[in-house]
Every structure is written in C-alpha cells, then in structure tokens.
C-alpha atoms as a PDB file:
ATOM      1  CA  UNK A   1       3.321  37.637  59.314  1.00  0.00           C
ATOM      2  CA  UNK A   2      -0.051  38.035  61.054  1.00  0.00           C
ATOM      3  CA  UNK A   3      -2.954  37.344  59.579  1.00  0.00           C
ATOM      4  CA  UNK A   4      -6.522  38.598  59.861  1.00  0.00           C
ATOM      5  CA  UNK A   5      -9.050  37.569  61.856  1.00  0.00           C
ATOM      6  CA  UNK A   6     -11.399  36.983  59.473  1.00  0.00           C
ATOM      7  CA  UNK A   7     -15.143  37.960  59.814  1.00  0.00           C
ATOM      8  CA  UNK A   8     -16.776  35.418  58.325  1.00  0.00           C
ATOM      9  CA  UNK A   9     -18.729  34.166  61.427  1.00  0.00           C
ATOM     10  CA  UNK A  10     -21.660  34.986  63.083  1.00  0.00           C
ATOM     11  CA  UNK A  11     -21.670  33.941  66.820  1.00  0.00           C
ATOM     12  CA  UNK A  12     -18.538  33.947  69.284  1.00  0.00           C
ATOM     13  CA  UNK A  13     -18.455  32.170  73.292  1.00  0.00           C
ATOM     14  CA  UNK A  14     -16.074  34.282  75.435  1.00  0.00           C
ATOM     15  CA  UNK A  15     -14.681  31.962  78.425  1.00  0.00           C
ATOM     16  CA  UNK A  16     -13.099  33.408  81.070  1.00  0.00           C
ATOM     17  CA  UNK A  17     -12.371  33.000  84.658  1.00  0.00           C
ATOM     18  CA  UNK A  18     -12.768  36.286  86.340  1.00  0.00           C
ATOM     19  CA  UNK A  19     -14.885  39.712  85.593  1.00  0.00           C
ATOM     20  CA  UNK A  20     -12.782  42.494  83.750  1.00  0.00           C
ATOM     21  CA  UNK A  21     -10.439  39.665  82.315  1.00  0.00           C
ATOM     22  CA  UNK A  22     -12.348  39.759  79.023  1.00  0.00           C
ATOM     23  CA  UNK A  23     -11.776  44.044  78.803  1.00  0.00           C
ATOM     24  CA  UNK A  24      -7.486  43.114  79.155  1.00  0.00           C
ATOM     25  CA  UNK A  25      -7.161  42.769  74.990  1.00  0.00           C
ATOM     26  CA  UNK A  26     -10.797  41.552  74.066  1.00  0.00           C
ATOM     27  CA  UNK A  27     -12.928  44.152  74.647  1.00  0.00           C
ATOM     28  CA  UNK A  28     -11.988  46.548  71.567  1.00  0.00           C
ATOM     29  CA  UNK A  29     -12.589  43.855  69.099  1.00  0.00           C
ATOM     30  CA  UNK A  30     -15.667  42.659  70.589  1.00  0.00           C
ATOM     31  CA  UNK A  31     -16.984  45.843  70.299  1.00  0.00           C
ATOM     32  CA  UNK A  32     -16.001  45.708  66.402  1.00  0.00           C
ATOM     33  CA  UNK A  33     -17.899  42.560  66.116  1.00  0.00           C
ATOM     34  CA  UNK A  34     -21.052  43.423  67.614  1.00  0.00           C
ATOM     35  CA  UNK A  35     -21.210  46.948  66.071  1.00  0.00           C
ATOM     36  CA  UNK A  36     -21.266  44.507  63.050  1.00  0.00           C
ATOM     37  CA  UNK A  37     -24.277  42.665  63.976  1.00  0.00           C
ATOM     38  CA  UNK A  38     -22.399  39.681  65.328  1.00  0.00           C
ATOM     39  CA  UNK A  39     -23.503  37.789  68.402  1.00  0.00           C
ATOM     40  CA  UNK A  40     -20.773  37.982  70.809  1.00  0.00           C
ATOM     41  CA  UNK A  41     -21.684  35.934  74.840  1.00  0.00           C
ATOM     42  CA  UNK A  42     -19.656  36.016  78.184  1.00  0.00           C
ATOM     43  CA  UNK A  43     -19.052  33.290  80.496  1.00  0.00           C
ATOM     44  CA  UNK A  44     -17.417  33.746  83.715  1.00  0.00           C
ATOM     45  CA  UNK A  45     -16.206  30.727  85.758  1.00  0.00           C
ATOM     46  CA  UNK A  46     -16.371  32.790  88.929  1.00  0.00           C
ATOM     47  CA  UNK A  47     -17.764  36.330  90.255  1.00  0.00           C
ATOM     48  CA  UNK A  48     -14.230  37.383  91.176  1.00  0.00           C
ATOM     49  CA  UNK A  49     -15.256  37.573  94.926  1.00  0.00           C
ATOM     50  CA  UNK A  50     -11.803  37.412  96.195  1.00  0.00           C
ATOM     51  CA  UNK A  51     -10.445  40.048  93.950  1.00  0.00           C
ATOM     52  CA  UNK A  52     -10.950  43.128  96.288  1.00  0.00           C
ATOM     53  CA  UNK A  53      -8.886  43.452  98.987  1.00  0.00           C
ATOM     54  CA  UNK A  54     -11.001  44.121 102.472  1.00  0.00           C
ATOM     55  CA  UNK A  55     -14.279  43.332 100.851  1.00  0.00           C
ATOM     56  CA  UNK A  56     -15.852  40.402 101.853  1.00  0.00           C
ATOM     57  CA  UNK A  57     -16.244  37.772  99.496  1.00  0.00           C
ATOM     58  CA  UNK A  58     -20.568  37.622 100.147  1.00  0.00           C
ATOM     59  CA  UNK A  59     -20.433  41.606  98.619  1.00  0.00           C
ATOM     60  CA  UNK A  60     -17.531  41.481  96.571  1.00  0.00           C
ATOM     61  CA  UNK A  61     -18.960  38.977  94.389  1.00  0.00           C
ATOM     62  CA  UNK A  62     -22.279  40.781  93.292  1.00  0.00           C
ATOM     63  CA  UNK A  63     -20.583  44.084  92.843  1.00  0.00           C
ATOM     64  CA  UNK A  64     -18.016  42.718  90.326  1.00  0.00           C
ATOM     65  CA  UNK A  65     -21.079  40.475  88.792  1.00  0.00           C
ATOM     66  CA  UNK A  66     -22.551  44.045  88.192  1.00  0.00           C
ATOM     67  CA  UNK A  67     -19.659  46.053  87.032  1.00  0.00           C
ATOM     68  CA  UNK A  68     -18.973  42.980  84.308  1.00  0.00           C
ATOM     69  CA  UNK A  69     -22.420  43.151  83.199  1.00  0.00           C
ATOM     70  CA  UNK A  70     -22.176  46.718  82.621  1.00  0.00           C
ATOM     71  CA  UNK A  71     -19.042  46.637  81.157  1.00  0.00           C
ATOM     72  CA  UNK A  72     -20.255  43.863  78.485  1.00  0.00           C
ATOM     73  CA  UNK A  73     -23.023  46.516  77.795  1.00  0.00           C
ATOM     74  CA  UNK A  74     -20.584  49.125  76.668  1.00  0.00           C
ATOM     75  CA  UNK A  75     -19.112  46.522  74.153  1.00  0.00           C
ATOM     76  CA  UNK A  76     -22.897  45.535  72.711  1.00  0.00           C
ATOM     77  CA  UNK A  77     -22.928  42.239  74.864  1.00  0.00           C
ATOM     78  CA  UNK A  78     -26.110  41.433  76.693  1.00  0.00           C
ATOM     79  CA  UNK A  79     -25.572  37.740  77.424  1.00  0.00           C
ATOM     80  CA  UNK A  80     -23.797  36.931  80.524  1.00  0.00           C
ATOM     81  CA  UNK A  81     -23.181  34.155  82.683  1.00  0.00           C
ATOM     82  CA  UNK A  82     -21.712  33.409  85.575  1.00  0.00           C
ATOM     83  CA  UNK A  83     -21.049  29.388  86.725  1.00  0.00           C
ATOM     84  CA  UNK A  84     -20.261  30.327  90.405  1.00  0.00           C
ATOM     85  CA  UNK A  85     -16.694  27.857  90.667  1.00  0.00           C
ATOM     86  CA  UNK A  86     -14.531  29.546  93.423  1.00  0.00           C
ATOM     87  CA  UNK A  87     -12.125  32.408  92.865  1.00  0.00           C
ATOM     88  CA  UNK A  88      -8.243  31.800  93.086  1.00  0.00           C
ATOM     89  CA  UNK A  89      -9.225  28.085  93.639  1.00  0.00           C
ATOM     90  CA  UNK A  90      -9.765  27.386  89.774  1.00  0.00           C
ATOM     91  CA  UNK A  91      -8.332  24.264  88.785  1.00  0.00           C
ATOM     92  CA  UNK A  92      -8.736  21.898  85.830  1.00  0.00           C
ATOM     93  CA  UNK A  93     -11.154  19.438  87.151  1.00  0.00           C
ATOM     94  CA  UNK A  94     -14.188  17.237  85.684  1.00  0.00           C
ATOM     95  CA  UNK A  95     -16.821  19.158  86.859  1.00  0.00           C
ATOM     96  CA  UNK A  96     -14.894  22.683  84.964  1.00  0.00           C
ATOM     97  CA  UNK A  97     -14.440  21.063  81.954  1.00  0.00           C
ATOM     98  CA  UNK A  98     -17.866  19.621  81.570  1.00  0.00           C
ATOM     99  CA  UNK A  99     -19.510  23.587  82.466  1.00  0.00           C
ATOM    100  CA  UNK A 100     -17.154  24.648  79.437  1.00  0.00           C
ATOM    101  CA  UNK A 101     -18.852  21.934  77.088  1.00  0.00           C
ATOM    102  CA  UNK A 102     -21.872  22.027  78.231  1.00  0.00           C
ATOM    103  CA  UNK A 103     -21.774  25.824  77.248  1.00  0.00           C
ATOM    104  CA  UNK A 104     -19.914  25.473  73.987  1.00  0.00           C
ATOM    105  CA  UNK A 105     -22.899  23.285  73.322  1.00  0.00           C
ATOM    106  CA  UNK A 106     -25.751  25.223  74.132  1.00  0.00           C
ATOM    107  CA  UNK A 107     -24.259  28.514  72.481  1.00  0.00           C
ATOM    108  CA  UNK A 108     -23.152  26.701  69.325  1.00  0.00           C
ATOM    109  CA  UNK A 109     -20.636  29.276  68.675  1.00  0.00           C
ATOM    110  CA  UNK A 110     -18.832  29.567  65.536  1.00  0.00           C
ATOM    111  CA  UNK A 111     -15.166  30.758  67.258  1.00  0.00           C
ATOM    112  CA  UNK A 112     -14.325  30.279  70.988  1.00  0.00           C
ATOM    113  CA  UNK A 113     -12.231  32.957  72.870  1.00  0.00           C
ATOM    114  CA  UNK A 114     -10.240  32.280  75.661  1.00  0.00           C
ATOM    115  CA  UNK A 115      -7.511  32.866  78.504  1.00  0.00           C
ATOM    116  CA  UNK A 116      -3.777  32.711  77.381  1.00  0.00           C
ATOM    117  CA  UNK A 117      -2.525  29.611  79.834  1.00  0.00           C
ATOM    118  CA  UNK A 118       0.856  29.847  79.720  1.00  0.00           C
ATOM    119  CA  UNK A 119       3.208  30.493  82.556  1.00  0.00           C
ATOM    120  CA  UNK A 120       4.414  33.604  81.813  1.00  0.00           C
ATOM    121  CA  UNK A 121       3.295  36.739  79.752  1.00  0.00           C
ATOM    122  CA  UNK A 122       6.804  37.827  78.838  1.00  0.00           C
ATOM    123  CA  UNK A 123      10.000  37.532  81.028  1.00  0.00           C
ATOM    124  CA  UNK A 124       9.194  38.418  84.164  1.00  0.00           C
ATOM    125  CA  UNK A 125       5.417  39.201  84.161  1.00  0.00           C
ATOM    126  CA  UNK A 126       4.201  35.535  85.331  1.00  0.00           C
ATOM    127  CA  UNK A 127       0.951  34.264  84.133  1.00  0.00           C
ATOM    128  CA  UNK A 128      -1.872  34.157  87.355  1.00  0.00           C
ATOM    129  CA  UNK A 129      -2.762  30.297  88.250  1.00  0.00           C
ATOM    130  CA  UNK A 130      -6.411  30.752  88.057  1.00  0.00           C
ATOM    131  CA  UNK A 131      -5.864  31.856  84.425  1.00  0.00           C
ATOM    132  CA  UNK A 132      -3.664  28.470  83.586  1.00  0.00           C
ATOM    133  CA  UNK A 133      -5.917  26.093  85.318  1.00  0.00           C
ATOM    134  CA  UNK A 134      -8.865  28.110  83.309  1.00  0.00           C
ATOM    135  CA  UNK A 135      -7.196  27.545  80.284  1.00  0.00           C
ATOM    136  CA  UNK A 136      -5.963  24.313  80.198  1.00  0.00           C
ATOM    137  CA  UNK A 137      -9.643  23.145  80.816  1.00  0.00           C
ATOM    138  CA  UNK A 138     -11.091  25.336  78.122  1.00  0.00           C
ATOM    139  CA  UNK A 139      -8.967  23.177  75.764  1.00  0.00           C
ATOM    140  CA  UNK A 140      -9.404  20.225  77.339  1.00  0.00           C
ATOM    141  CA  UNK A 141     -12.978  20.353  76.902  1.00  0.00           C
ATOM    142  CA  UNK A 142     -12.468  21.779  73.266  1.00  0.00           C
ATOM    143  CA  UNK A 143     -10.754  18.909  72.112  1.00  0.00           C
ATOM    144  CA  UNK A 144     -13.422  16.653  73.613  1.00  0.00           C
ATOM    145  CA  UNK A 145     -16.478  17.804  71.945  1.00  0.00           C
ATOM    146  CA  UNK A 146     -18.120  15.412  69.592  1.00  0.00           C
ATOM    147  CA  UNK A 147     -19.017  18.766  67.267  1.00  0.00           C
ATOM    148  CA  UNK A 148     -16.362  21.406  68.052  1.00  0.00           C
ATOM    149  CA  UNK A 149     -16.595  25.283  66.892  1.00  0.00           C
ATOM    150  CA  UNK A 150     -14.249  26.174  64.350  1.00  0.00           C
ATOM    151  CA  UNK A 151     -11.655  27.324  66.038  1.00  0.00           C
ATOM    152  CA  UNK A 152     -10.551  27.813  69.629  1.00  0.00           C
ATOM    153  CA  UNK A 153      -8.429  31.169  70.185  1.00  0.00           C
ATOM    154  CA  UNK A 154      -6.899  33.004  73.275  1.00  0.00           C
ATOM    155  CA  UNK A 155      -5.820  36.311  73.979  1.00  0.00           C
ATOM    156  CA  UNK A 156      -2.075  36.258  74.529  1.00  0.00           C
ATOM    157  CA  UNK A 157       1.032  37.197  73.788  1.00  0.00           C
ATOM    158  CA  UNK A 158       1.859  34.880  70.985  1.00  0.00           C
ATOM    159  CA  UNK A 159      -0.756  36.018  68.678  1.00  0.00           C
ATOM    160  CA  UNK A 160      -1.401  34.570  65.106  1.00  0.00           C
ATOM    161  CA  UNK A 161      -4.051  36.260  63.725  1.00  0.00           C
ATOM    162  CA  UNK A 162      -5.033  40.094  64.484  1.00  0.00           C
ATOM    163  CA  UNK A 163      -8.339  42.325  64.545  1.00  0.00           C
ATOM    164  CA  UNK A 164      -7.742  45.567  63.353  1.00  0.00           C
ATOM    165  CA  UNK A 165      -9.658  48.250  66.494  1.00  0.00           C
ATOM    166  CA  UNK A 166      -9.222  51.385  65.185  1.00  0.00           C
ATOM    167  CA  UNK A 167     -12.035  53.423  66.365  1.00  0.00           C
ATOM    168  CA  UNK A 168     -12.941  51.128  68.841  1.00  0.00           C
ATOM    169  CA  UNK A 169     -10.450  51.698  72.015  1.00  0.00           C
ATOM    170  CA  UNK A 170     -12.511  54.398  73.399  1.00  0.00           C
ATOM    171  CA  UNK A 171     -15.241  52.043  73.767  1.00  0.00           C
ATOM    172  CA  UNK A 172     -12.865  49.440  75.348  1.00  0.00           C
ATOM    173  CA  UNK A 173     -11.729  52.194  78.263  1.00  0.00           C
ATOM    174  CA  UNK A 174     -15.278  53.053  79.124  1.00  0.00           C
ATOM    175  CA  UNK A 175     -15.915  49.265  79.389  1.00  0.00           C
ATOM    176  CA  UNK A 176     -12.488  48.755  81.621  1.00  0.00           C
ATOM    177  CA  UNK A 177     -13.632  51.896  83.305  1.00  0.00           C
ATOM    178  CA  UNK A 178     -16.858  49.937  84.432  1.00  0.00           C
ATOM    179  CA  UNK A 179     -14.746  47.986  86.924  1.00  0.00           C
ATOM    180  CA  UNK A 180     -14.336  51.052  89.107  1.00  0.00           C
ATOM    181  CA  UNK A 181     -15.017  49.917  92.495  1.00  0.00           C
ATOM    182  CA  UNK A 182     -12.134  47.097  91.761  1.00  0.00           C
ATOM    183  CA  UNK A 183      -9.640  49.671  90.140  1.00  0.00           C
ATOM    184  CA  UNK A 184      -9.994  51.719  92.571  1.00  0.00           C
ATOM    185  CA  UNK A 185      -8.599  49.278  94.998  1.00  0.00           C
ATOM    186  CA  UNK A 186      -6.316  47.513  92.955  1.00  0.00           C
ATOM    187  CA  UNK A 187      -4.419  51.289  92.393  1.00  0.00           C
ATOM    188  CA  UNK A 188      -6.076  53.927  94.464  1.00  0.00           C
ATOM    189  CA  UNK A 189      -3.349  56.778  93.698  1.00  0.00           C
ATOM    190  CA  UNK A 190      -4.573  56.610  89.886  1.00  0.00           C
ATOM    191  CA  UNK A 191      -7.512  57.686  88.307  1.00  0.00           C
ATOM    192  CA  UNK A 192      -9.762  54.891  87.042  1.00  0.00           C
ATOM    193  CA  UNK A 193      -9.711  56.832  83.636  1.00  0.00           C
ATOM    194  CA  UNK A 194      -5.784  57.016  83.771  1.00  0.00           C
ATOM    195  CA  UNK A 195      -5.998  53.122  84.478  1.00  0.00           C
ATOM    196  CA  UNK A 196      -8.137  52.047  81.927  1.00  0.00           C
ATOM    197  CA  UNK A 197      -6.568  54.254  79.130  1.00  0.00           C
ATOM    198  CA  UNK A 198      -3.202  53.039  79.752  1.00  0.00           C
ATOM    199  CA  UNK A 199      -4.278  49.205  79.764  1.00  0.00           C
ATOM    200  CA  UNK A 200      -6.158  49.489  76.916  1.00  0.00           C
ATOM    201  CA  UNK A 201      -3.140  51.690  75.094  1.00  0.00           C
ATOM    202  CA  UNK A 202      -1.019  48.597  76.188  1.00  0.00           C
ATOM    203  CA  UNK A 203      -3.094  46.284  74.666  1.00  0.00           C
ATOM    204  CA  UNK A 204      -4.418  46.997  71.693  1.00  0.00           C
ATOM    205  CA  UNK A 205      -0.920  48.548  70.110  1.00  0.00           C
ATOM    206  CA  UNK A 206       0.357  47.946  66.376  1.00  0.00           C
ATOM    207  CA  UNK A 207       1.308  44.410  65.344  1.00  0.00           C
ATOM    208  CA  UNK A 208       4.605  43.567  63.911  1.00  0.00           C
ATOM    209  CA  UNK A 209       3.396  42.579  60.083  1.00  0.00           C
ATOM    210  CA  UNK A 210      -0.016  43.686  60.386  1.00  0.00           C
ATOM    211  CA  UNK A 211      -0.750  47.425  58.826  1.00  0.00           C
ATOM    212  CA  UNK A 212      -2.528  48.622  61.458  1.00  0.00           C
ATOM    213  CA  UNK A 213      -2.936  51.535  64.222  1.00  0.00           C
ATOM    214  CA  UNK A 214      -4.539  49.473  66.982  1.00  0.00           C
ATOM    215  CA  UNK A 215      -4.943  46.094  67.279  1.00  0.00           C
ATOM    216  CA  UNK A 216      -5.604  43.078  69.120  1.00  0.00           C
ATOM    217  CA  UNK A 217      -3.891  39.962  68.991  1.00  0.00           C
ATOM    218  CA  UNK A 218      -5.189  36.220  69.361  1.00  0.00           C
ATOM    219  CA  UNK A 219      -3.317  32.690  68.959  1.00  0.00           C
ATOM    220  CA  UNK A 220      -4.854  29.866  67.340  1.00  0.00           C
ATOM    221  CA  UNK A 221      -5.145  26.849  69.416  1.00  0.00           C
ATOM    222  CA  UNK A 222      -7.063  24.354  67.543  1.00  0.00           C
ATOM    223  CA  UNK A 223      -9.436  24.496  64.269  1.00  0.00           C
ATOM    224  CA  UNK A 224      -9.498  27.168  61.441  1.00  0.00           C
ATOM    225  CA  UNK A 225     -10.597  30.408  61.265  1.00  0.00           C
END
C-alpha cells in the first residue's frame, strides 16, 4: 500500500535538469505545500536551450529561463536557480555532483525532490539520458553529504509514498501552460491548454491503495520521511 507523504517538514530543494520537468507530476503537490506555508526552491541544471526545435540555443535559453520562472510563480515558488551545465550533454561528472551538494547545503532542505533515473518509464516509453545522468548524480551527491536531508525522493513511476492534489491540478495546468512558446513547438496541432490538461490528467491520477481522487506519486530513495 502507499503511504502518505507526510507534512511534517518545512523546506523542500527541487533538482532538476531541464525547465517544465518539475510541472510533469510535481507541480500539483508543490502547489499544496506552499499554499501551506511551506518553503518549496527550484534548481535547474540547465536553461533547456536545446529544447526548441529551430530556435537558437543563445534565445532559446532565456525564454525557457522565463517561462520556468513564471511557471514556479503559479505554484507559490519564488526561488529559482539555474547552474548553466549544457542541455542534452548532462552527464554524471565531479563538477555536477558537487553543484548538487553545494546546493543541498546552502538550502538546508528538509526533503529533496528529484528526477526518476531509470531507463524506462514503463515498457516502451524510454527514460531521456539527460534525466538518468541527472539523477544518478543527485544521489550520488546525496549519499555523500556529511549532513544529508531527510530523505531523497523522485518523481517516477514506482512511487512509495503519495500526496493527495485534489484541488490543486488546475493550478498545475496553468503552471504547464506557462511553457507555451515550447509546447507550442513540441505539438503545434494542439492547444497549449489541451496539452497541459491532458499531462497533468496523466499525472496526477488515483493511486492503487491510496483513497484518493488525484494524486502524485514519489519513490523513496534514501532517508525517512
């Protein structure tokens, strides 16, 4: 059975490696958190300048920086950073893995949310290599900090504990929706609302064992929540 994420924290450090990945599955339940006075902070390993096709990397990068930053606003986050490592050429090196401590230390966060670094989301749907590399380093790191967080969690498919986000998916498609410029690339024959309503329908549906209308789902890695 899955249990509940339990709210008995005050501060959270979302890693990621590319804007809009923490709106696939977070973004409903950090808008849950912050709505309850929790301190919830983004940090991007890249600007996702090679993630719209045509645009050159030099403007690609600042628009997505923007639409991330306003999409963290709809969700009641107003801390975000960006560490500037290259997009699609992520990889688990030193100098990643010391950005990811040096950040878990600053922020002092009580949980730590990441990327789901497996190689495949179900059978089928492979996992993006930006995203593993990410990942692997986020734990990496994790498991070499003197003082860890409590826990280290990802959003992915094999989730342990659950966050109940009823009444918050609405908030989570206007925050998707922020990354219009990229949607509208990525699928230009469907409305950005249409988009962002179905991913966020996708990803924030009942859990087997957990009485709830909308949720989403997060695997411990290490620690205790």
């Amino acid at each position: 059975m899955t249990a509940t994420f339990p709210e008995n924290w005050s501060t959270a450090l979302v890693l990621v490696a590319h804007p809009d990945d923490p709106e696939y599955g977070m973004a409903a339940a950090v808008a849950r958190w912050t709505s309850q006075g929790k301190r919830v902070v983004y940090a991007l390993a890249s600007s996702g300048e090679e993630g719209i096709a045509g645009m050159p990397a030099e403007e690609c990068g600042p628009l997505r920086e923007g639409e991330q930053i306003a999409s963290a606003a709809v969700v009641g986050v107003d801390e975000v950073e960006f560490w500037g490592f290259p997009d699609s050429e992520l990889f688990n090196t030193p100098e990643l893995r010391a950005k990811v401590a040096e950040t878990v230390n600053r922020v002092r966060p009580d949980v730590v949310l990441s990327l789901y670094g497996g190689p495949e989301w179900a059978p089928g749907f492979p996992n993006q290599r930006d995203h593993m590399q990410f990942a692997a380093a986020v734990v990496e790191a994790f498991d070499g900090l003197e003082a860890p967080p409590r826990a280290l969690l990802c959003n992915g498919p094999n989730a342990t504990h659950a966050v109940d986000v009823e009444g918050f998916t609405d908030t989570a498609i206007r925050a998707l929706e922020c990354h219009r410029v990229y949607l509208e690339v990525l699928d230009p024959d469907t409305p950005v609302i249409d988009q962002a309503t179905a991913q966020i329908e996708r990803s924030t549906g009942p859990m087997d064992g957990f009485d709830a209308a909308r949720t989403s789902g997060f695997e411990l890695l290490r620690g205790t929540v």
